[in-house]
ModelCIF file with pLDDT and N, C-alpha, C, O atoms, coordinates in Angstrom:
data_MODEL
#
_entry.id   MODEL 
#
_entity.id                         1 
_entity.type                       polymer 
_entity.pdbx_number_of_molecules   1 
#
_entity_poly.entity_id                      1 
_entity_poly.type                           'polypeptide(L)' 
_entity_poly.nstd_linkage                   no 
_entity_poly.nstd_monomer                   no 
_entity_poly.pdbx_seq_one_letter_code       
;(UNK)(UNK)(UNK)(UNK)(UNK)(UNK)(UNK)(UNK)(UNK)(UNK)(UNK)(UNK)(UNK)(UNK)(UNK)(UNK)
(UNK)(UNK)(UNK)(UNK)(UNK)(UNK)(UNK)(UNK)(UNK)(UNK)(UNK)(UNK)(UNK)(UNK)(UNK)(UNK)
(UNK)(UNK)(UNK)(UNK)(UNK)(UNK)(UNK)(UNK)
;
_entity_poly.pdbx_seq_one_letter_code_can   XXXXXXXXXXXXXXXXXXXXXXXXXXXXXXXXXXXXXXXX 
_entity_poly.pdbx_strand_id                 A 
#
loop_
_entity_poly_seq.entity_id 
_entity_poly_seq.num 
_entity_poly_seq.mon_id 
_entity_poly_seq.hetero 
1 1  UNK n 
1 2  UNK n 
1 3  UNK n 
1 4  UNK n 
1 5  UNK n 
1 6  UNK n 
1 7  UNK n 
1 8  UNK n 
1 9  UNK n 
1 10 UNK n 
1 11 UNK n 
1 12 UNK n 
1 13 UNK n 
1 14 UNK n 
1 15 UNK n 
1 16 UNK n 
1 17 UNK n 
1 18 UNK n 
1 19 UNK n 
1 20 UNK n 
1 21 UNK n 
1 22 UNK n 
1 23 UNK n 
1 24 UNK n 
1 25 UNK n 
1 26 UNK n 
1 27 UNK n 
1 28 UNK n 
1 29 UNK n 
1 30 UNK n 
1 31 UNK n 
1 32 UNK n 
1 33 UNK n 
1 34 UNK n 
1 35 UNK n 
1 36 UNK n 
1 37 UNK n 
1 38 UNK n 
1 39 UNK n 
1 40 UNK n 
#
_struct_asym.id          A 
_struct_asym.entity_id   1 
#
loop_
_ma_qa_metric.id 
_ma_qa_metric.mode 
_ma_qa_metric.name 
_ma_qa_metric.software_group_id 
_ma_qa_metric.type 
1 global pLDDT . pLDDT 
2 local  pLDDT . pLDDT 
#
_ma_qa_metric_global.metric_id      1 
_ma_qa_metric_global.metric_value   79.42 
_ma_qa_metric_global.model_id       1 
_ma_qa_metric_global.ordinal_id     1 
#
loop_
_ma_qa_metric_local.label_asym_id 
_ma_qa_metric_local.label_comp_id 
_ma_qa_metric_local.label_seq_id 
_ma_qa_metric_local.metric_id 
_ma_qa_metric_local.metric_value 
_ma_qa_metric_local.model_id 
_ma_qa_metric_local.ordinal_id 
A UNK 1  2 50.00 1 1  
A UNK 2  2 54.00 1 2  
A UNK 3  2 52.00 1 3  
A UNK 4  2 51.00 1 4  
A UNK 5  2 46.00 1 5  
A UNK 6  2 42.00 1 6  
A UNK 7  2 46.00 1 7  
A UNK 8  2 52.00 1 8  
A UNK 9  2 71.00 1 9  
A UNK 10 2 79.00 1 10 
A UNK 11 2 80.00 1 11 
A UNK 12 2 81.00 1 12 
A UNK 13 2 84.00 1 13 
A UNK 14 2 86.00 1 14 
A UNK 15 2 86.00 1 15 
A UNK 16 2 85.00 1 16 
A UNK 17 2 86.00 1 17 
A UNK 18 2 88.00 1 18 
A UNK 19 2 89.00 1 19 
A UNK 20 2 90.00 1 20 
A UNK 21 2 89.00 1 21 
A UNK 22 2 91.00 1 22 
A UNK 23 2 91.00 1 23 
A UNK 24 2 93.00 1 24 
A UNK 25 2 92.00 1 25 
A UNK 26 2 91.00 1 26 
A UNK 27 2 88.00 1 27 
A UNK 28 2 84.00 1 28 
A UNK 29 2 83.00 1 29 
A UNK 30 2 86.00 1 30 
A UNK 31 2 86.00 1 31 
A UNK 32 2 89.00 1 32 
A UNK 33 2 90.00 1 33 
A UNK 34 2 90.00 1 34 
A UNK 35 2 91.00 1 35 
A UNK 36 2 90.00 1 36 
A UNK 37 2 90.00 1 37 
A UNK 38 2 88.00 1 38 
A UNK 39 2 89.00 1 39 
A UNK 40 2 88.00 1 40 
#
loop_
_atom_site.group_PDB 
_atom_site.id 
_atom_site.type_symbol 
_atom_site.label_atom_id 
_atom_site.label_alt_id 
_atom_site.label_comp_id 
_atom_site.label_asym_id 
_atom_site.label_entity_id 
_atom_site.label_seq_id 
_atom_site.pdbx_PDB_ins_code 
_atom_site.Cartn_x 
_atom_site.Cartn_y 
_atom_site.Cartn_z 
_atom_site.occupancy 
_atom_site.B_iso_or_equiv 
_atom_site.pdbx_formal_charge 
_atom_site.auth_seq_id 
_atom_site.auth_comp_id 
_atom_site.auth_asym_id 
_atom_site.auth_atom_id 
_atom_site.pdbx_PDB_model_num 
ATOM 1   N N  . UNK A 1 1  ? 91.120 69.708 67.027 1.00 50.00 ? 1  UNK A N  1 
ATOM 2   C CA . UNK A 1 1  ? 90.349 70.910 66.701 1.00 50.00 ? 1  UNK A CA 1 
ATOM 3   C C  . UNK A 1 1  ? 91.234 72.129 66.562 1.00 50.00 ? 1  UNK A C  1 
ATOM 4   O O  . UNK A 1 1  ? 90.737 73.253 66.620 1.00 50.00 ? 1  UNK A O  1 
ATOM 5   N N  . UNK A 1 2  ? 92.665 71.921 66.363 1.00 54.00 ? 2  UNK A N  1 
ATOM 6   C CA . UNK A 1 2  ? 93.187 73.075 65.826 1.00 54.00 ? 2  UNK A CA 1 
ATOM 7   C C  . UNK A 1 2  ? 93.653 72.801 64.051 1.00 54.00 ? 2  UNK A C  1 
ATOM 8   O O  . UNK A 1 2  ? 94.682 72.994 63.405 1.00 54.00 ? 2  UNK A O  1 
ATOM 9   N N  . UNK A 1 3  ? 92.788 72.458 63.854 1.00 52.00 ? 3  UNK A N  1 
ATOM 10  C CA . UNK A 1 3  ? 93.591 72.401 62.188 1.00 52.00 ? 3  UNK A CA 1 
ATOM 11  C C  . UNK A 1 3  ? 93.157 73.453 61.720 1.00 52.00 ? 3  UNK A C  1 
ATOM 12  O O  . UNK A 1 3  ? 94.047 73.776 60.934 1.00 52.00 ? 3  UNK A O  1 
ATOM 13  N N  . UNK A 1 4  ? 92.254 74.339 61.663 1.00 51.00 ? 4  UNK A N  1 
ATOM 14  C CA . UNK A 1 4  ? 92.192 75.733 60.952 1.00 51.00 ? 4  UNK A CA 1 
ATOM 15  C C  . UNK A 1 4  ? 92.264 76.573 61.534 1.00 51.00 ? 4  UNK A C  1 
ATOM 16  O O  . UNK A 1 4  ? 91.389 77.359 61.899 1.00 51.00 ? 4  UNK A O  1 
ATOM 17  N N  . UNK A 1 5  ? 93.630 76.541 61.770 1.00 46.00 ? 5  UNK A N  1 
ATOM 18  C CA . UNK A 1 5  ? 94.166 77.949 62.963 1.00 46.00 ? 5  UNK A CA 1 
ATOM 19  C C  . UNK A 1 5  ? 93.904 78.848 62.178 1.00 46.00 ? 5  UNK A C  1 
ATOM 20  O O  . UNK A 1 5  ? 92.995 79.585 62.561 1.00 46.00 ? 5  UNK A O  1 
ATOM 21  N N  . UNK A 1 6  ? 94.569 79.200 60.738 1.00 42.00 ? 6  UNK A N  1 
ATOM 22  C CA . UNK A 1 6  ? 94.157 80.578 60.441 1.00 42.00 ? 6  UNK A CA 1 
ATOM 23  C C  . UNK A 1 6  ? 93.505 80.872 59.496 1.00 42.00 ? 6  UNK A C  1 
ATOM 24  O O  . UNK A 1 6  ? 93.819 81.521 58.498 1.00 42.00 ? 6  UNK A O  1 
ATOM 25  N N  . UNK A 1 7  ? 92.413 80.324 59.826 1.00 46.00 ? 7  UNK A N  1 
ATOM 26  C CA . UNK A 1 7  ? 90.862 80.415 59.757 1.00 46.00 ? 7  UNK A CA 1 
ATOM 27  C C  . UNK A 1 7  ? 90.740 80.742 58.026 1.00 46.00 ? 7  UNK A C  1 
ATOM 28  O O  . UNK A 1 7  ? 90.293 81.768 57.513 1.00 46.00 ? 7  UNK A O  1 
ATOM 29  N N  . UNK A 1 8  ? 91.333 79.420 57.276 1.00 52.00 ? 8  UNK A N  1 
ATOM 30  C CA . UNK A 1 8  ? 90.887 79.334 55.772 1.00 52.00 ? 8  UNK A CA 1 
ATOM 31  C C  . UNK A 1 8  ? 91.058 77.612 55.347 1.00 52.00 ? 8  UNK A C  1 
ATOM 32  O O  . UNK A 1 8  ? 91.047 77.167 54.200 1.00 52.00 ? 8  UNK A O  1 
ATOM 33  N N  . UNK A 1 9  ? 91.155 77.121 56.138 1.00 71.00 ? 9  UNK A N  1 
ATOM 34  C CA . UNK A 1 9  ? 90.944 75.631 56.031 1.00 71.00 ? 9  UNK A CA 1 
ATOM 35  C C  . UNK A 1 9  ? 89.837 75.648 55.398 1.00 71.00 ? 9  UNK A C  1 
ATOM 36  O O  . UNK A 1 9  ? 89.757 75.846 54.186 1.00 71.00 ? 9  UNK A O  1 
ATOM 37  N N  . UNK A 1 10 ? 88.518 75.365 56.439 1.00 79.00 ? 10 UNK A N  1 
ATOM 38  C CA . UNK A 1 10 ? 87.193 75.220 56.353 1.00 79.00 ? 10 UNK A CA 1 
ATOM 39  C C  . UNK A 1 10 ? 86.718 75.745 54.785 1.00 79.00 ? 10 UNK A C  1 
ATOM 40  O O  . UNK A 1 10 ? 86.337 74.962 53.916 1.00 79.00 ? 10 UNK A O  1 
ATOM 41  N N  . UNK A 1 11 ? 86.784 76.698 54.670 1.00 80.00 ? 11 UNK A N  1 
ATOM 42  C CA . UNK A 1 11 ? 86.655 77.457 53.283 1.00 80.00 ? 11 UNK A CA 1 
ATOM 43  C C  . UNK A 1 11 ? 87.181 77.072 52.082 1.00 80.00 ? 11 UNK A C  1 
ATOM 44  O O  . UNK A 1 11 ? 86.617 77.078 50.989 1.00 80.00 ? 11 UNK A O  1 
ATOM 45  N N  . UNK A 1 12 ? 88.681 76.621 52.442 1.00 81.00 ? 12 UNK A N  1 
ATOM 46  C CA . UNK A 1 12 ? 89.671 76.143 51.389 1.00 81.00 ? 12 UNK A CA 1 
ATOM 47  C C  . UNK A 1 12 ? 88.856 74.468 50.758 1.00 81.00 ? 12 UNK A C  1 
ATOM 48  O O  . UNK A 1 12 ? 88.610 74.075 49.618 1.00 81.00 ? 12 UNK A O  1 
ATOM 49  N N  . UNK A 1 13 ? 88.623 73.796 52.221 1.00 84.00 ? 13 UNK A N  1 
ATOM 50  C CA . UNK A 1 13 ? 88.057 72.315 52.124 1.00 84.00 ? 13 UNK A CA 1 
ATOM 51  C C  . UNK A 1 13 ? 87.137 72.641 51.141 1.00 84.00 ? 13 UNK A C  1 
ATOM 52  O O  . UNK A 1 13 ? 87.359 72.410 49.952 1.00 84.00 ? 13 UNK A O  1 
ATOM 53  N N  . UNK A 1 14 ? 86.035 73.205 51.580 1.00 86.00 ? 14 UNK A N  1 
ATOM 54  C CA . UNK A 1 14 ? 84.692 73.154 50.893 1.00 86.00 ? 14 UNK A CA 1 
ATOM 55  C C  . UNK A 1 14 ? 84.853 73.378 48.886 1.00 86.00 ? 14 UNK A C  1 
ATOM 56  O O  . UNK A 1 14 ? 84.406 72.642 48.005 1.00 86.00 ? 14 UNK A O  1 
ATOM 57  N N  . UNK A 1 15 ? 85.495 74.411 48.786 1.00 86.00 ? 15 UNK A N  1 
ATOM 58  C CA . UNK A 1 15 ? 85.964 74.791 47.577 1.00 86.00 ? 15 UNK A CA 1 
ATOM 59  C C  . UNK A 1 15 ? 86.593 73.917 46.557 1.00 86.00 ? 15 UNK A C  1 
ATOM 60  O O  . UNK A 1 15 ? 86.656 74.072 45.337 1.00 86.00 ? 15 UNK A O  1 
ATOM 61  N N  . UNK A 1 16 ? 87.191 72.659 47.555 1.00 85.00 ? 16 UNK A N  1 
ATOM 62  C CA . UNK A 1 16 ? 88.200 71.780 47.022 1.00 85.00 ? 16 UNK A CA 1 
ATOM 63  C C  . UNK A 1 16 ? 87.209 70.403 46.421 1.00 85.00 ? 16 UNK A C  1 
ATOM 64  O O  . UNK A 1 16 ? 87.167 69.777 45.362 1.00 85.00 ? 16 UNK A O  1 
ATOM 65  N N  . UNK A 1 17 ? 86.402 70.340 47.856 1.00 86.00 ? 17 UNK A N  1 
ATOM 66  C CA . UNK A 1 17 ? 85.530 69.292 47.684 1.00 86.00 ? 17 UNK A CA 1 
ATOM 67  C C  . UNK A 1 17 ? 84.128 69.531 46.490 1.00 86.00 ? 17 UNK A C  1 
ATOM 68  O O  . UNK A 1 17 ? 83.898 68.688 45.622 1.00 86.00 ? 17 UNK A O  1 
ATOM 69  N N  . UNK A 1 18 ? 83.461 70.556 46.616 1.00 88.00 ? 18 UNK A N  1 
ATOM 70  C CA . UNK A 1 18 ? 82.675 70.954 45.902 1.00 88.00 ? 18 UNK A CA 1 
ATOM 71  C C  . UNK A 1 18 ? 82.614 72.329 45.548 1.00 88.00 ? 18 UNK A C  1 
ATOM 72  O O  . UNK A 1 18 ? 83.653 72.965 45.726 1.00 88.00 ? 18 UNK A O  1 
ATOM 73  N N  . UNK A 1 19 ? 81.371 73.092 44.965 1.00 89.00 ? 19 UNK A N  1 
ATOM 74  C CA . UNK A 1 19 ? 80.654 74.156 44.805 1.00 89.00 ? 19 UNK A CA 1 
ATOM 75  C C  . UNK A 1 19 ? 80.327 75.092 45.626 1.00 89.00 ? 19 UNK A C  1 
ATOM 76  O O  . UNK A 1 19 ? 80.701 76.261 45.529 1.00 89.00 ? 19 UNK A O  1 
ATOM 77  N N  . UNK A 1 20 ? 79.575 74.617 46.530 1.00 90.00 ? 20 UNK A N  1 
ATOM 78  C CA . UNK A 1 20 ? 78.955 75.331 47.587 1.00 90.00 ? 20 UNK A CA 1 
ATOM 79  C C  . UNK A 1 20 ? 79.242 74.825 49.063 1.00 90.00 ? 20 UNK A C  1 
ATOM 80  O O  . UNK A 1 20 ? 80.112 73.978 49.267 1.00 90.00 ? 20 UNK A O  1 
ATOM 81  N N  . UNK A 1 21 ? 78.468 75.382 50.106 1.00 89.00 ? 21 UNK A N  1 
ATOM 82  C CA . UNK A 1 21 ? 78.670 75.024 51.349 1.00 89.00 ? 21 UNK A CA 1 
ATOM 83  C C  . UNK A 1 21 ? 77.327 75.392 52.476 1.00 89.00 ? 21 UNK A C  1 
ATOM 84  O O  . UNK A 1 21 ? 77.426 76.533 52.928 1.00 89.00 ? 21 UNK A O  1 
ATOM 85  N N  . UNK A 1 22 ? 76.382 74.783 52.871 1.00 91.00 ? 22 UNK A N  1 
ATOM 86  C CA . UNK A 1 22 ? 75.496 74.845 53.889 1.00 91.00 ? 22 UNK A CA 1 
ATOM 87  C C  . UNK A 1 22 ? 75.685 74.593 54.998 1.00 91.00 ? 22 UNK A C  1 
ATOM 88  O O  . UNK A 1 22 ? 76.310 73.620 55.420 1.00 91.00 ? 22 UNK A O  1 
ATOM 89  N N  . UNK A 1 23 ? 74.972 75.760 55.856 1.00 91.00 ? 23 UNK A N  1 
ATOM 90  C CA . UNK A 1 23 ? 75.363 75.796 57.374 1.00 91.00 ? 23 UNK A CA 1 
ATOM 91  C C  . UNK A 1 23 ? 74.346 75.794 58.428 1.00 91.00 ? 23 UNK A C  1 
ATOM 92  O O  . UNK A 1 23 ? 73.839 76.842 58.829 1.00 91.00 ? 23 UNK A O  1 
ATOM 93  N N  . UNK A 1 24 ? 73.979 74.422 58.971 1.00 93.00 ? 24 UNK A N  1 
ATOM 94  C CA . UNK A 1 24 ? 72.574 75.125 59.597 1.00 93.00 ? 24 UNK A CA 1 
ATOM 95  C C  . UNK A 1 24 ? 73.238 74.703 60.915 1.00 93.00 ? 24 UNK A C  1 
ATOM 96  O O  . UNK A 1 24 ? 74.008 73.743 60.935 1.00 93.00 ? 24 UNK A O  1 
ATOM 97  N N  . UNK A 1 25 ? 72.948 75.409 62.015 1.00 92.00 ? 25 UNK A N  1 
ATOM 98  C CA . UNK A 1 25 ? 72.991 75.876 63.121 1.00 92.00 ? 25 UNK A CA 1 
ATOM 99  C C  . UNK A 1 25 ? 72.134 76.340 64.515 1.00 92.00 ? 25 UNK A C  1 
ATOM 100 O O  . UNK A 1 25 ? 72.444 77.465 64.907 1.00 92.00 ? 25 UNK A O  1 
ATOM 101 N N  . UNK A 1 26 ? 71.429 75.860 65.064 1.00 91.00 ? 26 UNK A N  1 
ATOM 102 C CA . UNK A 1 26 ? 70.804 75.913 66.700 1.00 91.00 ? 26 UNK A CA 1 
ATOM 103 C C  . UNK A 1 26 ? 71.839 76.576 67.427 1.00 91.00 ? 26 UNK A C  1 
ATOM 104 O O  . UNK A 1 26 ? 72.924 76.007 67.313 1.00 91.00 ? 26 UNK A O  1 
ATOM 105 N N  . UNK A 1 27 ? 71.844 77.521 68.083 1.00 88.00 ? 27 UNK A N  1 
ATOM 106 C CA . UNK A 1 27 ? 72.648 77.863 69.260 1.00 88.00 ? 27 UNK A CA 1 
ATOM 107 C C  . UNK A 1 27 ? 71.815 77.126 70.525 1.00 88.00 ? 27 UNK A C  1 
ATOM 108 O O  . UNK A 1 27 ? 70.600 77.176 70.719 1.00 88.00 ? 27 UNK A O  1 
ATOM 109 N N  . UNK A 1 28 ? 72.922 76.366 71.395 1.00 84.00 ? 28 UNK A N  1 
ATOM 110 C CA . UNK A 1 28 ? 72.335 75.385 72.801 1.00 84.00 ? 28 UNK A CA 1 
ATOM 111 C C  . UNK A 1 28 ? 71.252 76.635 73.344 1.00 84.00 ? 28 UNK A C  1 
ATOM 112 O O  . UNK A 1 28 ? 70.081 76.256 73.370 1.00 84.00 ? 28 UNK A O  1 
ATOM 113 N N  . UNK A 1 29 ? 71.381 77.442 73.590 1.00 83.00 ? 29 UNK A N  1 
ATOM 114 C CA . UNK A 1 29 ? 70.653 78.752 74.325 1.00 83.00 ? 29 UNK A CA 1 
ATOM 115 C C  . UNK A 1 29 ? 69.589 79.179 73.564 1.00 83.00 ? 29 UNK A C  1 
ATOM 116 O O  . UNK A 1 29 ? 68.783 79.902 74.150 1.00 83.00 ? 29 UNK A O  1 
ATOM 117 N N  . UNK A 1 30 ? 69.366 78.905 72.348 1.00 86.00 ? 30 UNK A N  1 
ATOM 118 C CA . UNK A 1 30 ? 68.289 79.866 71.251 1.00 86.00 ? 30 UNK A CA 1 
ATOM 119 C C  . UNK A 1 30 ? 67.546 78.791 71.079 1.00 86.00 ? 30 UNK A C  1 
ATOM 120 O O  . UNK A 1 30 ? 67.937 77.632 71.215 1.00 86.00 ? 30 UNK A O  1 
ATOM 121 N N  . UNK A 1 31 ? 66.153 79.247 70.691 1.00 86.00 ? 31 UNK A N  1 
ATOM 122 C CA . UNK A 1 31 ? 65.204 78.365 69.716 1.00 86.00 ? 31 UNK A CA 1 
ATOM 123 C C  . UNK A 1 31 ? 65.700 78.869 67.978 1.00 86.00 ? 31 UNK A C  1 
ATOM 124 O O  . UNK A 1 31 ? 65.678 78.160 66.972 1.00 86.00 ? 31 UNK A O  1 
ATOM 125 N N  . UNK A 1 32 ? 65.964 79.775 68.056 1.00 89.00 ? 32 UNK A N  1 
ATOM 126 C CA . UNK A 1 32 ? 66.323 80.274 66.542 1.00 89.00 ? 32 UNK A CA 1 
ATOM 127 C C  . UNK A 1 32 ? 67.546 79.225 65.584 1.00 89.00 ? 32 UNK A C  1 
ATOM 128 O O  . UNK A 1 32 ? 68.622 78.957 66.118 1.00 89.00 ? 32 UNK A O  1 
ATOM 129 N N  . UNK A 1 33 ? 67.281 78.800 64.421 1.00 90.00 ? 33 UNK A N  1 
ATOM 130 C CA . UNK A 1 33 ? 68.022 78.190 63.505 1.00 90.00 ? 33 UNK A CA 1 
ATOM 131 C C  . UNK A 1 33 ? 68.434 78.889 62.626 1.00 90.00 ? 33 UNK A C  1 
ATOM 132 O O  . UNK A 1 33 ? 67.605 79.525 61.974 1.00 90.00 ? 33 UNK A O  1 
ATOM 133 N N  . UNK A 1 34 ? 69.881 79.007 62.306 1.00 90.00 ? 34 UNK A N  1 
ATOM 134 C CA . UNK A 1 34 ? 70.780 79.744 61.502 1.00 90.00 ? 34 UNK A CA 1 
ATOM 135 C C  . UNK A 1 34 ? 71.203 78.966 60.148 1.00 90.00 ? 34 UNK A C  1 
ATOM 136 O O  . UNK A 1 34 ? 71.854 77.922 60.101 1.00 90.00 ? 34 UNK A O  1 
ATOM 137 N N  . UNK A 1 35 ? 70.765 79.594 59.219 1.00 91.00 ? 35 UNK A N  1 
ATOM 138 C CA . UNK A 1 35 ? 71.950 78.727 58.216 1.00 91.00 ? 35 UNK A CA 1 
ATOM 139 C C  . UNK A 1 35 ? 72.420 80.160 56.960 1.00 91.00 ? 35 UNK A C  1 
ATOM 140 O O  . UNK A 1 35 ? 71.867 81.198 56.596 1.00 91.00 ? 35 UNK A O  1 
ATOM 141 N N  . UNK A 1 36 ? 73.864 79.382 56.608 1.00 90.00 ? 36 UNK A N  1 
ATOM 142 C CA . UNK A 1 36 ? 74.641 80.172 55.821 1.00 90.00 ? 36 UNK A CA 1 
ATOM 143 C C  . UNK A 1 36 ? 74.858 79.175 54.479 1.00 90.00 ? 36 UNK A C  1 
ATOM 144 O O  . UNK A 1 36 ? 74.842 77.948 54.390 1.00 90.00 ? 36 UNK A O  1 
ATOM 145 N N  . UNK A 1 37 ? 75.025 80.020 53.674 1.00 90.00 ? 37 UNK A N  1 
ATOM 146 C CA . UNK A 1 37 ? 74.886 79.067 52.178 1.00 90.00 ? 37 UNK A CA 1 
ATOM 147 C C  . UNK A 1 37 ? 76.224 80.391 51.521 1.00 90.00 ? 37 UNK A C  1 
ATOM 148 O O  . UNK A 1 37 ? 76.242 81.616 51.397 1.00 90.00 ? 37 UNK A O  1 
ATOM 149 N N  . UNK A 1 38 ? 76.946 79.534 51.318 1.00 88.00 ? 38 UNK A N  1 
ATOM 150 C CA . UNK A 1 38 ? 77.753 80.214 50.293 1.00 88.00 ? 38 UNK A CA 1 
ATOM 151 C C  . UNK A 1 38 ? 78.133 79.303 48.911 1.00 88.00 ? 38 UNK A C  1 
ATOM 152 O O  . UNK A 1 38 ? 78.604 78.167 48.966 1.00 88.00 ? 38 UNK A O  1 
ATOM 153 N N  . UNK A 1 39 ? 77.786 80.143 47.485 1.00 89.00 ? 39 UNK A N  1 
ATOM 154 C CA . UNK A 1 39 ? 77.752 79.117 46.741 1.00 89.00 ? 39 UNK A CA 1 
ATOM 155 C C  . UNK A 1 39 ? 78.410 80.081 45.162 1.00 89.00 ? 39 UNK A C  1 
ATOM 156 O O  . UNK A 1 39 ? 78.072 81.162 44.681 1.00 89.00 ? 39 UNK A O  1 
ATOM 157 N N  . UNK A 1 40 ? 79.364 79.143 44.785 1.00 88.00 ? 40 UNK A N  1 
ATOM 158 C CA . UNK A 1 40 ? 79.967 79.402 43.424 1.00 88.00 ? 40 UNK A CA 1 
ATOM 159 C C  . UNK A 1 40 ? 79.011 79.914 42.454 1.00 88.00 ? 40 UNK A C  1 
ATOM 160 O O  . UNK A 1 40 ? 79.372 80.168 41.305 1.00 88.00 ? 40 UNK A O  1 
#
């Protein structure tokens, strides 16, 4: 879990692999669901 030390891996991957990128997310503590969509 250190391969995207400086924090453009994740971003770089997605870009490489496809178009876009979806993020859905629960925090352990929240009922609330998060999602992030970033898309070409």
């Amino acid at each position: 879990s250190d391969i995207s030390y400086f924090g453009v891996g994740g971003k770089q991957a997605v870009f490489f692999v496809g178009q876009s990128a979806r993020m859905i997310s629960k925090p352990a503590e929240s009922q609330d669901v998060h999602e992030l969509v970033l898309s070409k």
